[in-house]
Protein backbone atom coordinates (compact mmCIF):
# COMPACT_ATOMS: atom_id res chain seq x y z
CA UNK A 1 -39.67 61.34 -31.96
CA UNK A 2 -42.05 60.54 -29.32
CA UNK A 3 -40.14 60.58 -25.44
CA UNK A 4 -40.88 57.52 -23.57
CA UNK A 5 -41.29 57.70 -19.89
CA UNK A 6 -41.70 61.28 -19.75
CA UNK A 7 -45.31 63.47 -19.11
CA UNK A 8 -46.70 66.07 -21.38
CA UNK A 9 -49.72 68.15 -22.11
CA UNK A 10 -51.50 68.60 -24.69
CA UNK A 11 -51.73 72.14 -25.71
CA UNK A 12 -53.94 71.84 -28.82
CA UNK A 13 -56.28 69.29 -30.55
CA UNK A 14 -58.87 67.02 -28.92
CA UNK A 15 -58.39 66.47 -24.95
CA UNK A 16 -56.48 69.84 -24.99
CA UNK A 17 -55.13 70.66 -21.43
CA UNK A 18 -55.44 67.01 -21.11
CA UNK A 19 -52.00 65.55 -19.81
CA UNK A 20 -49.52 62.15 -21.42
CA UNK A 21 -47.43 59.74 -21.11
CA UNK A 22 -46.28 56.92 -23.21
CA UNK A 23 -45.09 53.90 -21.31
CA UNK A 24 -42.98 51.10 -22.79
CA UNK A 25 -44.38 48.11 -22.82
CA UNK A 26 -42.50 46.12 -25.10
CA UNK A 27 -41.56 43.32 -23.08
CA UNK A 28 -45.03 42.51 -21.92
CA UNK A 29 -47.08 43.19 -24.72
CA UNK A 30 -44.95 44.16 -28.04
CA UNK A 31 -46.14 47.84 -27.78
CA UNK A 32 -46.41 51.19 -25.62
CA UNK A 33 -49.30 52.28 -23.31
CA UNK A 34 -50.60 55.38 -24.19
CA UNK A 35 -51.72 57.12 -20.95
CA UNK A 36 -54.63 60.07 -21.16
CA UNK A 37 -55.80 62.19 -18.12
CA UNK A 38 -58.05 65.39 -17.63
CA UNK A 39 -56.81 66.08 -14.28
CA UNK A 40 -52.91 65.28 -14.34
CA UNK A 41 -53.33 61.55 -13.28
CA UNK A 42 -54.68 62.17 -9.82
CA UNK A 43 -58.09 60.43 -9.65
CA UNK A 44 -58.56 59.97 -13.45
CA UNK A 45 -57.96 58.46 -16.87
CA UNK A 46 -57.50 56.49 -20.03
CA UNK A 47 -55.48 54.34 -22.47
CA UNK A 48 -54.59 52.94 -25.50
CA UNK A 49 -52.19 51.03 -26.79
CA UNK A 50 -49.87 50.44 -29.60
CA UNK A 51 -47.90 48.34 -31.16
CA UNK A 52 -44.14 49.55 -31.34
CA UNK A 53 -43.78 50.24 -34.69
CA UNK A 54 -46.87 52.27 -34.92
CA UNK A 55 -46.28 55.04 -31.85
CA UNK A 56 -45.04 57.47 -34.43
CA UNK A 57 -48.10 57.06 -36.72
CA UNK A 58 -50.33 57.58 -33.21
CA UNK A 59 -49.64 61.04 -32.38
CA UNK A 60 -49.68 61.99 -35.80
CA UNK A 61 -53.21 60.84 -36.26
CA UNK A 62 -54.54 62.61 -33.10
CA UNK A 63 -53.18 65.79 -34.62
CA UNK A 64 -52.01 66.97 -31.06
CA UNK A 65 -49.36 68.98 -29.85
CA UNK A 66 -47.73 68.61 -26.93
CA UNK A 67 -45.32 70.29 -24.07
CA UNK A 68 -43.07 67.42 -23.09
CA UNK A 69 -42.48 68.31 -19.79
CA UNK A 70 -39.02 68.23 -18.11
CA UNK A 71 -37.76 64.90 -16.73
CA UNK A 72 -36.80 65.97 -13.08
CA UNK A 73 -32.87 65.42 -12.32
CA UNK A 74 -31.63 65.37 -8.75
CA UNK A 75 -28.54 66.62 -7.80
């Protein structure tokens, strides 16, 4: 299962070290955003998009894997 709304990096594959997040989109366009950065979103990056019932089939295609990164929980 892909997470939704939470950043990762990839750690292997093309646009390793890059970092990811998958945004739902759904209610706008019928799909998720698939966000791409080389420098951890600060001045930087790309997208694609897909259509819900293919964001499985997406990351299995790149061939990357990826650290989801821990959602941060206040107190």
């Amino acid at each position: 299962m892909v997470p939704v709304g939470q950043k990762g990096r990839i750690t292997s594959g093309e646009k390793s070290g890059w970092s990811v997040f998958v945004e739902d989109d759904r209610s706008n366009t019928g799909g998720y955003l698939i966000l791409m950065s080389p420098d951890d979103f600060t001045s930087s990056g790309f997208d694609d998009w897909v259509e819900a019932a293919d964001l499985e089939e997406y990351f299995i295609e790149t061939g990357w894997e990826i650290t989801w990164l821990p959602i941060y929980q206040p107190y």
